[in-house]
PDB file of N, CA and C in Angstrom:
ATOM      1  N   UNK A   1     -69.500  10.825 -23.025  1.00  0.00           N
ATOM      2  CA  UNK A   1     -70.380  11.955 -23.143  1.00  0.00           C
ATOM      3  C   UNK A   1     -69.855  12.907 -24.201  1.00  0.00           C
ATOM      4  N   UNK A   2     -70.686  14.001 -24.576  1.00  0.00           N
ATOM      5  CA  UNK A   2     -70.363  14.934 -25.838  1.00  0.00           C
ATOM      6  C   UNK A   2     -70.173  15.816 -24.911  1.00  0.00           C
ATOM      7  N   UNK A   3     -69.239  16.807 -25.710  1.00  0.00           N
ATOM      8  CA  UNK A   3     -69.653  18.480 -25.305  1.00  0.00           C
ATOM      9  C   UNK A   3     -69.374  19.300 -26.370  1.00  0.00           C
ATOM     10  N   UNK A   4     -70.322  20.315 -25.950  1.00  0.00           N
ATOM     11  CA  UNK A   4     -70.856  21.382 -26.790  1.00  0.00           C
ATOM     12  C   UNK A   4     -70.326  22.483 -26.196  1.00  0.00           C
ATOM     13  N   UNK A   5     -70.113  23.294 -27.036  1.00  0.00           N
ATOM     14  CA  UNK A   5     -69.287  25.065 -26.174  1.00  0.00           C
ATOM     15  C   UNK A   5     -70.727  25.352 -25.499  1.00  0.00           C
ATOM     16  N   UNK A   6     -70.795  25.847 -24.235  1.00  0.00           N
ATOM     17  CA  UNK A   6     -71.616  26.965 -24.019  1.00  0.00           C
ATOM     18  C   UNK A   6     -73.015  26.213 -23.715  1.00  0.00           C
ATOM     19  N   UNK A   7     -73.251  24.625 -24.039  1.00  0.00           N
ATOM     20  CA  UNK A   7     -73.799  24.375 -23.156  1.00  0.00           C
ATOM     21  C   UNK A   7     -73.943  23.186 -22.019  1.00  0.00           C
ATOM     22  N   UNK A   8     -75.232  22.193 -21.761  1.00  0.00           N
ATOM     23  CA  UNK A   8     -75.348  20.995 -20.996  1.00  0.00           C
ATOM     24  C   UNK A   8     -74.318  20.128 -21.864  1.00  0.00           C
ATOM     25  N   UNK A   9     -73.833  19.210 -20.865  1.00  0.00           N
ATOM     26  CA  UNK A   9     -72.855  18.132 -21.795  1.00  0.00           C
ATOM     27  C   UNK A   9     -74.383  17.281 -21.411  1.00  0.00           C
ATOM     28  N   UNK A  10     -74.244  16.653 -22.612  1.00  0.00           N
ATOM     29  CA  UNK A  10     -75.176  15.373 -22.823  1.00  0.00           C
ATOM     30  C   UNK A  10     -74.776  14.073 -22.601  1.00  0.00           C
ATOM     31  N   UNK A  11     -75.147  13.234 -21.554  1.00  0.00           N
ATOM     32  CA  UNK A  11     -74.841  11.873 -21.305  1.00  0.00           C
ATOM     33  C   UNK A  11     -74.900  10.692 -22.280  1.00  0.00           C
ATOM     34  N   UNK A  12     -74.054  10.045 -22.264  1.00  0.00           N
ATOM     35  CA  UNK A  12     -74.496   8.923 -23.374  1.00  0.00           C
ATOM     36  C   UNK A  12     -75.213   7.959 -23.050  1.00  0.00           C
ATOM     37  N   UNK A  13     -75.729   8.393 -21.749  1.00  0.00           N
ATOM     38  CA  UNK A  13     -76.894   6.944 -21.242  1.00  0.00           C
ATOM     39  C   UNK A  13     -78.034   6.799 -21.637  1.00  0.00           C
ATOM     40  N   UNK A  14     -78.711   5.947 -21.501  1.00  0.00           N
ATOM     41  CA  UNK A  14     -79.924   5.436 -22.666  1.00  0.00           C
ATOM     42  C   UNK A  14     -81.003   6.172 -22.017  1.00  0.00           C
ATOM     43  N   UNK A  15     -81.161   6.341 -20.759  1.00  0.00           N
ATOM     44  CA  UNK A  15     -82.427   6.935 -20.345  1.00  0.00           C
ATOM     45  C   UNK A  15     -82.031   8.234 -19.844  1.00  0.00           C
ATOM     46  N   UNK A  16     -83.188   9.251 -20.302  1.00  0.00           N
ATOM     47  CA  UNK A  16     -82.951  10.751 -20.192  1.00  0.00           C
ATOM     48  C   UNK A  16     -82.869  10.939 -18.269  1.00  0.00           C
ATOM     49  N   UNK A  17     -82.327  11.937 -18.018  1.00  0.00           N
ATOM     50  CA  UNK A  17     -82.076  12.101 -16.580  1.00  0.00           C
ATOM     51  C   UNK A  17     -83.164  13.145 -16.444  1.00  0.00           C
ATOM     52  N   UNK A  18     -83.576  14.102 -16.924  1.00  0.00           N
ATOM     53  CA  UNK A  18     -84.662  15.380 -16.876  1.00  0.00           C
ATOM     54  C   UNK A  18     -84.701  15.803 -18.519  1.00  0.00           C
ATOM     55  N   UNK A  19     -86.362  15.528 -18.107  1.00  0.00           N
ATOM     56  CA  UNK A  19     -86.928  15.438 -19.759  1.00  0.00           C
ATOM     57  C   UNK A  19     -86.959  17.294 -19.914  1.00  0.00           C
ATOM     58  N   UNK A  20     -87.284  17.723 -21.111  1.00  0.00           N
ATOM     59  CA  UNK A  20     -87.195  19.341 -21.596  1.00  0.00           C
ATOM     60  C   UNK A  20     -88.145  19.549 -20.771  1.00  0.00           C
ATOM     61  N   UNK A  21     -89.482  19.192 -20.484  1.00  0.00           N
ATOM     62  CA  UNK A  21     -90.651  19.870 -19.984  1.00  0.00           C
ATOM     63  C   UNK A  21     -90.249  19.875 -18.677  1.00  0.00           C
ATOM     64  N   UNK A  22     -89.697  18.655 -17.972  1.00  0.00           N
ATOM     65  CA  UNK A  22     -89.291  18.668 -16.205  1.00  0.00           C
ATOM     66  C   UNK A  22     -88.305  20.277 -15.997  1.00  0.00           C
ATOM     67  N   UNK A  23     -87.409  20.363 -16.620  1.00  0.00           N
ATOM     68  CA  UNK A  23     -86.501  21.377 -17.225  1.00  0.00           C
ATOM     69  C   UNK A  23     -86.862  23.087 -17.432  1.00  0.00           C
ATOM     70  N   UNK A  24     -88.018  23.081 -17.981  1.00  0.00           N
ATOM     71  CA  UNK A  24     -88.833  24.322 -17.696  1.00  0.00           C
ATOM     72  C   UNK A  24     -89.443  24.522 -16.337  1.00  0.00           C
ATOM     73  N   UNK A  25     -89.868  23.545 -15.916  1.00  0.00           N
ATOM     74  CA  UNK A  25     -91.065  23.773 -14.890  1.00  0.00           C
ATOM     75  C   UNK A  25     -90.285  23.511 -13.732  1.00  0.00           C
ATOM     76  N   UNK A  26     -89.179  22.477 -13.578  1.00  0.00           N
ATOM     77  CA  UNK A  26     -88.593  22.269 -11.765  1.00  0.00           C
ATOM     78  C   UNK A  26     -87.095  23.318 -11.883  1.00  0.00           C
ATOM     79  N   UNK A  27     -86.806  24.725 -12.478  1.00  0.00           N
ATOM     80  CA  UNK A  27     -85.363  24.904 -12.451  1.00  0.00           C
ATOM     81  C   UNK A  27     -85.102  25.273 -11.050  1.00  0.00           C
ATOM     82  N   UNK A  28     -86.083  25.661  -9.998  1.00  0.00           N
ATOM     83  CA  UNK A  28     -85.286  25.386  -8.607  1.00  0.00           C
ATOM     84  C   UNK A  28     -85.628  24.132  -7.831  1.00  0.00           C
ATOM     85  N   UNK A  29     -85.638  23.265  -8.514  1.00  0.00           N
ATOM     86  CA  UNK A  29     -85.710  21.956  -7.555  1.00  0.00           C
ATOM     87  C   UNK A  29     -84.528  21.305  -7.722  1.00  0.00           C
ATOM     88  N   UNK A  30     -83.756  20.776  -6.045  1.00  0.00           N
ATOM     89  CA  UNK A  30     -82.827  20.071  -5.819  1.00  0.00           C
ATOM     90  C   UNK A  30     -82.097  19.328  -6.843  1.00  0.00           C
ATOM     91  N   UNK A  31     -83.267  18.369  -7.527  1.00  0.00           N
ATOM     92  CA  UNK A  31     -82.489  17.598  -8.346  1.00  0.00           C
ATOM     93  C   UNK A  31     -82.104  18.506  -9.829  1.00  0.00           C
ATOM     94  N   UNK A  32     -82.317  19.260 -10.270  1.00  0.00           N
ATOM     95  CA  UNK A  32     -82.410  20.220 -11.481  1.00  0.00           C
ATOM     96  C   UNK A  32     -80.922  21.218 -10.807  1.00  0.00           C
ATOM     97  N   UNK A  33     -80.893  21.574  -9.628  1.00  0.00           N
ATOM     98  CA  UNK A  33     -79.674  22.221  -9.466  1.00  0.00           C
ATOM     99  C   UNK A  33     -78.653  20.738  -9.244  1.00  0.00           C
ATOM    100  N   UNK A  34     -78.443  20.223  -9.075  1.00  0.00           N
ATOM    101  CA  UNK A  34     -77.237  19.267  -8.872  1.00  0.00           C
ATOM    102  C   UNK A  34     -77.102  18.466 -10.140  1.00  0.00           C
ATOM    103  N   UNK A  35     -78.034  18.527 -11.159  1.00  0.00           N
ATOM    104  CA  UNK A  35     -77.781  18.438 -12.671  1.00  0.00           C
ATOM    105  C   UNK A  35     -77.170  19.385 -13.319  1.00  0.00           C
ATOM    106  N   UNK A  36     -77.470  20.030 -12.822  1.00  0.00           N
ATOM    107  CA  UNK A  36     -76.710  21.581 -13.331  1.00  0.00           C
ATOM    108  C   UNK A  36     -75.121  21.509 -13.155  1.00  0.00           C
ATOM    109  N   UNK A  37     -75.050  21.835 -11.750  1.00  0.00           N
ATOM    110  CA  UNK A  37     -73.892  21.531 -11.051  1.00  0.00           C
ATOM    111  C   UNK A  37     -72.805  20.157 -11.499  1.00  0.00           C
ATOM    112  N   UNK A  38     -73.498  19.422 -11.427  1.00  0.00           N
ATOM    113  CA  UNK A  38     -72.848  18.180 -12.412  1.00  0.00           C
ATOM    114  C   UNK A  38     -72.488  18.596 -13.566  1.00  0.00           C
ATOM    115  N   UNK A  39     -73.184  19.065 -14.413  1.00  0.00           N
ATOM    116  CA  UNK A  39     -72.681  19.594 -15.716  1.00  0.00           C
ATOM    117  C   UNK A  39     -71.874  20.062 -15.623  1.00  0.00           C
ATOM    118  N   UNK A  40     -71.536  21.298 -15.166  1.00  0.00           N
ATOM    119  CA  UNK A  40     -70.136  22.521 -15.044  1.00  0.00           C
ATOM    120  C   UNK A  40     -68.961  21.801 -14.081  1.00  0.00           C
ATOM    121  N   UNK A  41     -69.161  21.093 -13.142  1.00  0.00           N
ATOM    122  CA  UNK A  41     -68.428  20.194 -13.084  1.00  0.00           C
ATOM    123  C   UNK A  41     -67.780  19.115 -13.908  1.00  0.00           C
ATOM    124  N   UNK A  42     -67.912  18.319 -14.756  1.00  0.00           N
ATOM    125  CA  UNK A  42     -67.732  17.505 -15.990  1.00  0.00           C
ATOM    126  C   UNK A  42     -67.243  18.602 -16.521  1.00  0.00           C
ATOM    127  N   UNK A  43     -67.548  19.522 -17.593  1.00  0.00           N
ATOM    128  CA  UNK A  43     -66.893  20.824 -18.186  1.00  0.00           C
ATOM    129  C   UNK A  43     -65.974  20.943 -17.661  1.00  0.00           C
ATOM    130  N   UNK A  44     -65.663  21.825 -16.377  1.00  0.00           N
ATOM    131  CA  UNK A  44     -64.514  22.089 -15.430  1.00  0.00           C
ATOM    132  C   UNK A  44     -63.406  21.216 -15.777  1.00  0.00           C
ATOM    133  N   UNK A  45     -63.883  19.747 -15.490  1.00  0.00           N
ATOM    134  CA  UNK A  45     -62.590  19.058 -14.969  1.00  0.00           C
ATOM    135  C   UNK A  45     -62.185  18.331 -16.776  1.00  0.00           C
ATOM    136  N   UNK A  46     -62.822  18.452 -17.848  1.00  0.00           N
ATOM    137  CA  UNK A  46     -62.844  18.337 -19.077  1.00  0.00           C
ATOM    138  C   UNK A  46     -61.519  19.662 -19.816  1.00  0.00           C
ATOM    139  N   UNK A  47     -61.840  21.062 -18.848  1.00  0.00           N
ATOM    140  CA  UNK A  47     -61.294  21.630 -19.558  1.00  0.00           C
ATOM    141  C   UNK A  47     -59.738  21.692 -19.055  1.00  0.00           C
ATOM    142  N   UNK A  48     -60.113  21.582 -17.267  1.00  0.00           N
ATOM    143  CA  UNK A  48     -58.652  21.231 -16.543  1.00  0.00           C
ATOM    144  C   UNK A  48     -57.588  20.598 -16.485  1.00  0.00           C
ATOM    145  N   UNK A  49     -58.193  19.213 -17.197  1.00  0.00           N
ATOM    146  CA  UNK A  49     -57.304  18.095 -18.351  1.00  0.00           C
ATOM    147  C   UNK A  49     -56.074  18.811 -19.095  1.00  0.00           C
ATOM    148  N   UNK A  50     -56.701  19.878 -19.829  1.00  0.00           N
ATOM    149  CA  UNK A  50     -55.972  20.854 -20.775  1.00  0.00           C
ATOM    150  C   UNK A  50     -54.815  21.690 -20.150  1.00  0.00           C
ATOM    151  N   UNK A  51     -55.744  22.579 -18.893  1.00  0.00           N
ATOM    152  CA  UNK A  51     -55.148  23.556 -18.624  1.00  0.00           C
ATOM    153  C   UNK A  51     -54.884  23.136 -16.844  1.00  0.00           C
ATOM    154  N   UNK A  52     -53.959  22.600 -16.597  1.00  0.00           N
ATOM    155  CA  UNK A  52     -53.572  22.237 -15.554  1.00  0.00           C
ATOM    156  C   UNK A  52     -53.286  23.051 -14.337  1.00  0.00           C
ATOM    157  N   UNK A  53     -52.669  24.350 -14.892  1.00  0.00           N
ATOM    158  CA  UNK A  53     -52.350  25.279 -14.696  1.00  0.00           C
ATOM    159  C   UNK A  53     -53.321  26.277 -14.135  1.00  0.00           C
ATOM    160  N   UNK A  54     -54.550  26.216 -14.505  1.00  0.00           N
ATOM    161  CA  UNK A  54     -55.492  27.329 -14.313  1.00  0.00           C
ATOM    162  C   UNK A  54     -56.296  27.249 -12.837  1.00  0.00           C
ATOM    163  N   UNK A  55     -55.427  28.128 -12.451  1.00  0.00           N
ATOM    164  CA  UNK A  55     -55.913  27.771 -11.091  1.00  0.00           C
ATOM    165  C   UNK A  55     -57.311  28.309 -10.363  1.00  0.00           C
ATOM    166  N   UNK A  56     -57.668  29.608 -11.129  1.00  0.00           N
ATOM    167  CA  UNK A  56     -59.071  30.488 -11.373  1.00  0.00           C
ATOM    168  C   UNK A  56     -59.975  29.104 -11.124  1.00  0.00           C
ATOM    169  N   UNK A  57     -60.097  28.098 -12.371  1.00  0.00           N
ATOM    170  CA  UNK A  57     -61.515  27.514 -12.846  1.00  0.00           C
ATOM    171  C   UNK A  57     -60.932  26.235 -11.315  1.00  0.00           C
ATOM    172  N   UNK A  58     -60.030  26.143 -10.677  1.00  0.00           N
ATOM    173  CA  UNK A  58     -59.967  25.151  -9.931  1.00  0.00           C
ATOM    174  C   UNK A  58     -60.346  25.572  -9.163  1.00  0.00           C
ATOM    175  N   UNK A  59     -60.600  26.914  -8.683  1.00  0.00           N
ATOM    176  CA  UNK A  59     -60.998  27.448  -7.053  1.00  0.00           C
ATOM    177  C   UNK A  59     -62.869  27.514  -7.972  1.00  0.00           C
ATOM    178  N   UNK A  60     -63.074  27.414  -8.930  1.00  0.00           N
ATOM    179  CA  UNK A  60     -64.649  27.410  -9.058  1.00  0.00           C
ATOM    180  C   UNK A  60     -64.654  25.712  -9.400  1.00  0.00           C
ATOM    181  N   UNK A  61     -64.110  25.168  -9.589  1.00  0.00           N
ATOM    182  CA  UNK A  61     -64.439  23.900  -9.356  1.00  0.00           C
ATOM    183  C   UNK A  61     -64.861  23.219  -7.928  1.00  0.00           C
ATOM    184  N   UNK A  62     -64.142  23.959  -7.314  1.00  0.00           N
ATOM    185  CA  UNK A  62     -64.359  23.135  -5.646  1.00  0.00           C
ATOM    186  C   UNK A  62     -65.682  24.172  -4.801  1.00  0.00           C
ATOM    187  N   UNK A  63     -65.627  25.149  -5.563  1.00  0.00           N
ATOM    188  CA  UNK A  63     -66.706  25.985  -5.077  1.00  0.00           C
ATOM    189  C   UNK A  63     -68.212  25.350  -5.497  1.00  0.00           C
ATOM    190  N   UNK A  64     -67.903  24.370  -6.805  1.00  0.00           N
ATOM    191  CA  UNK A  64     -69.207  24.392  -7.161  1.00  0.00           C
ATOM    192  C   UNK A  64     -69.161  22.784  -6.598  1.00  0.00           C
ATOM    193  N   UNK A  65     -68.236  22.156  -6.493  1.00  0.00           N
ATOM    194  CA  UNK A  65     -68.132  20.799  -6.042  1.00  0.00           C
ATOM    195  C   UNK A  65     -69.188  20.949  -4.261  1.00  0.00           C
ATOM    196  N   UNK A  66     -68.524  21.779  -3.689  1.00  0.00           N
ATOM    197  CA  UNK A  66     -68.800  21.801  -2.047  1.00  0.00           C
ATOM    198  C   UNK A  66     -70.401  22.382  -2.106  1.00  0.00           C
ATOM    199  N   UNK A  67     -70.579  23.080  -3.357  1.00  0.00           N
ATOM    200  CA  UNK A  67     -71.988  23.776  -3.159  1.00  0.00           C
ATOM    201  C   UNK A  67     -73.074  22.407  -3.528  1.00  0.00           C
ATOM    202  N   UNK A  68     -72.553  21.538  -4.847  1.00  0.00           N
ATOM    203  CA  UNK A  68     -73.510  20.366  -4.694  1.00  0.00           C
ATOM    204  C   UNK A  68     -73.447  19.334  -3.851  1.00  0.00           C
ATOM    205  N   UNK A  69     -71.835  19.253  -2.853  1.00  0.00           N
ATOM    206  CA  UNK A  69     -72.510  18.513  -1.784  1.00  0.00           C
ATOM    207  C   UNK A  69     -73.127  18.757  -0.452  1.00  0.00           C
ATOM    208  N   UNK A  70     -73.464  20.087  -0.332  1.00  0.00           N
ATOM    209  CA  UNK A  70     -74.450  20.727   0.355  1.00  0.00           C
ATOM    210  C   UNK A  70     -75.613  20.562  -0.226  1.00  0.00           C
ATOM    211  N   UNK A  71     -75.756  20.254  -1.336  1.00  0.00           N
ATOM    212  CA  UNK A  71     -77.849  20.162  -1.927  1.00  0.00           C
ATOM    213  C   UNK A  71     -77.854  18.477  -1.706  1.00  0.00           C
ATOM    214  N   UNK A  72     -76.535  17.923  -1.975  1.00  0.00           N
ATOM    215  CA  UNK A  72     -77.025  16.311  -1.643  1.00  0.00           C
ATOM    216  C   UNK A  72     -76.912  15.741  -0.252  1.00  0.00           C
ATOM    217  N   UNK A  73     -76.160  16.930   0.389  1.00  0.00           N
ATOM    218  CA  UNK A  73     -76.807  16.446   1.840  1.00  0.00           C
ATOM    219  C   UNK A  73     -77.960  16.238   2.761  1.00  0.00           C
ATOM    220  N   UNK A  74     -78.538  17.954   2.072  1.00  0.00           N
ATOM    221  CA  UNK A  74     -79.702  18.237   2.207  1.00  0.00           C
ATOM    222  C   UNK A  74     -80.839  17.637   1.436  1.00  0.00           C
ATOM    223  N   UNK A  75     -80.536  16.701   0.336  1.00  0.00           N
ATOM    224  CA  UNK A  75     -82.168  15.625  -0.152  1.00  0.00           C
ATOM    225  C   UNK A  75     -81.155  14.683   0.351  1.00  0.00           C
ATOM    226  N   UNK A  76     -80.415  14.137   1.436  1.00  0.00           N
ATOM    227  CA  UNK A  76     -80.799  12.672   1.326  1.00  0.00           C
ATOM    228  C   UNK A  76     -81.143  12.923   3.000  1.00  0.00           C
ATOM    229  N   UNK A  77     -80.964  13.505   3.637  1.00  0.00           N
ATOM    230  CA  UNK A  77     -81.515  14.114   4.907  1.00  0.00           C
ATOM    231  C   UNK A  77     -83.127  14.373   4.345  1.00  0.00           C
ATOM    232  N   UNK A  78     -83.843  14.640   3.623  1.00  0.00           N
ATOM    233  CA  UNK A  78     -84.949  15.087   3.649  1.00  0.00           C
ATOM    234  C   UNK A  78     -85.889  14.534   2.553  1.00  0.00           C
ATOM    235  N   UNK A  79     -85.295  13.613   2.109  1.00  0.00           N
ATOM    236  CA  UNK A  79     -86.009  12.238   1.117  1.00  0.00           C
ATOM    237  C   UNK A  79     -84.752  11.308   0.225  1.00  0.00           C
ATOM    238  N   UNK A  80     -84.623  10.324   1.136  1.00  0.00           N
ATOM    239  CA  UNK A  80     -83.600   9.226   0.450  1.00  0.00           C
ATOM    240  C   UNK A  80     -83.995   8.966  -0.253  1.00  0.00           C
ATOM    241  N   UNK A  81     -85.435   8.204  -0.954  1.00  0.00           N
ATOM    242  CA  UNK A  81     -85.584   7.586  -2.098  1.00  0.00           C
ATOM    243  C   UNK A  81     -85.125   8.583  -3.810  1.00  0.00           C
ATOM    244  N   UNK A  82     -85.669  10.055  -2.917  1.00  0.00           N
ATOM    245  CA  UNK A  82     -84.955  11.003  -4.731  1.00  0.00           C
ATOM    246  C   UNK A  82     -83.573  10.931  -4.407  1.00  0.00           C
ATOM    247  N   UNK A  83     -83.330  11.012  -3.271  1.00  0.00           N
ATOM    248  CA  UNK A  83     -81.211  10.771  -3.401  1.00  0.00           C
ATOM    249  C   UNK A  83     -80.772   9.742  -3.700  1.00  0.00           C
ATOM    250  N   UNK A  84     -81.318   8.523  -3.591  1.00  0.00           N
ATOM    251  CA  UNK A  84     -80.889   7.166  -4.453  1.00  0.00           C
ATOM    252  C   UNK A  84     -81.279   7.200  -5.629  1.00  0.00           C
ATOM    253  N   UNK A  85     -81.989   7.733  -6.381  1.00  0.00           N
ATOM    254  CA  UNK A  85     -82.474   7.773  -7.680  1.00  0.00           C
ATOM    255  C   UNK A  85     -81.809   8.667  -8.109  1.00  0.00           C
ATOM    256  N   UNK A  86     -81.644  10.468  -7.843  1.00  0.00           N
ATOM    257  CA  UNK A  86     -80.243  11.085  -8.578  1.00  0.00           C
ATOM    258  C   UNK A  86     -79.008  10.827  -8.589  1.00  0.00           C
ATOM    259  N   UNK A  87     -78.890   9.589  -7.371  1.00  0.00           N
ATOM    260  CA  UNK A  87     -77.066   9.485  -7.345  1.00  0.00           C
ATOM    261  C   UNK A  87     -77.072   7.940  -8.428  1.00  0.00           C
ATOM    262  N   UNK A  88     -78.023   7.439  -8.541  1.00  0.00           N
ATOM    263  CA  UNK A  88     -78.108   6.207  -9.593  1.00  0.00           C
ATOM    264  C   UNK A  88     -78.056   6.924 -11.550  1.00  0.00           C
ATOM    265  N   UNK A  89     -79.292   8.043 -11.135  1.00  0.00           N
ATOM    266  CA  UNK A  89     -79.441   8.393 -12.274  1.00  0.00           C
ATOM    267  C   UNK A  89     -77.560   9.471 -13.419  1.00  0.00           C
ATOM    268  N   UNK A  90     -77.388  10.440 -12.299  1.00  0.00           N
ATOM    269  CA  UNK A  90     -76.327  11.167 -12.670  1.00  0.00           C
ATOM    270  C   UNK A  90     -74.966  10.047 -12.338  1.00  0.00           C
ATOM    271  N   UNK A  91     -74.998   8.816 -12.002  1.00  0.00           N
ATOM    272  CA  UNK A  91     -73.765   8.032 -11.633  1.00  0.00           C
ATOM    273  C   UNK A  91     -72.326   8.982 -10.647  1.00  0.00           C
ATOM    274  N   UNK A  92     -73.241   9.412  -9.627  1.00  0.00           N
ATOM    275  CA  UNK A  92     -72.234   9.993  -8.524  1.00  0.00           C
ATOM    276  C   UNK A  92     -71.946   9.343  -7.678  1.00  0.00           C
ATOM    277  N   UNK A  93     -70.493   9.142  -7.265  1.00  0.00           N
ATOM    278  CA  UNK A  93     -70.455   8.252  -6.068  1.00  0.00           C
ATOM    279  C   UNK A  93     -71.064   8.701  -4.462  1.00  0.00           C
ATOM    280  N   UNK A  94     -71.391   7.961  -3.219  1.00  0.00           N
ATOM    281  CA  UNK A  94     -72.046   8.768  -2.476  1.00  0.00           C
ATOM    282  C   UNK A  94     -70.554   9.318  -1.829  1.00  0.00           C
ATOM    283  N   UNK A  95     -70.813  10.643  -1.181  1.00  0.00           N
ATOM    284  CA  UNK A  95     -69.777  11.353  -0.127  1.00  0.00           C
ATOM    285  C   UNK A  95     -69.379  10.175   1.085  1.00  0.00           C
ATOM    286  N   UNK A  96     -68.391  10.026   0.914  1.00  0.00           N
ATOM    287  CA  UNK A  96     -67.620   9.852   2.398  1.00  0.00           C
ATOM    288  C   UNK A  96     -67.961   9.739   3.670  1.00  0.00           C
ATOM    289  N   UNK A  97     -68.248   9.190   4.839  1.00  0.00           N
ATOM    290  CA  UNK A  97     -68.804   9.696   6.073  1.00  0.00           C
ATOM    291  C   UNK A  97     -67.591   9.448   6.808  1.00  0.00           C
ATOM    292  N   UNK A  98     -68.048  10.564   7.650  1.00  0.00           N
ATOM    293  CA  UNK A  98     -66.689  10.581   8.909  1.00  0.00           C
ATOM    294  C   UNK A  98     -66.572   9.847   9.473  1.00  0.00           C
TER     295      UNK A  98
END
């Protein structure tokens, strides 16, 4: 993947994950926040590589980690077929079960 200062890192996969127009029109839908969240995650742990040390962006790393697996708990509880399709599309592994 690329990254750019300041904004989305762009995937190098062949098919778009959320086209510009989905992007305007769904920014509070489930799958549009855990794209999000994915992003600054990737960033995070891109920049943490560097700075090992920084313990600030690690307590917002796990903040934003625990906050998207609260939205993917909540769509695969409330429609599996879009939670198999964002965890295929963004290549996330699924969470753990107890």
């Amino acid at each position: 993947f690329f990254i750019f200062p300041n904004r989305f890192i762009i995937l190098s996969t062949s098919k778009a994950i959320i086209s510009q127009e989905e992007k305007e029109e769904n920014r509070g839908s489930v799958e549009f926040q855990v794209f999000s969240f994915t992003n600054k995650i990737r960033r995070l742990t891109s920049h943490l590589e560097l700075h090992k040390k920084d313990f600030l962006s690690q307590r917002g790393l796990r903040k934003i980690l625990g906050k998207r697996q609260r939205l993917l708990a909540y769509l695969s509880k409330k429609n599996t077929v879009r939670y198999k399709k964002l965890m295929g599309q963004l290549d996330i592994r699924e969470p753990k079960t107890r």
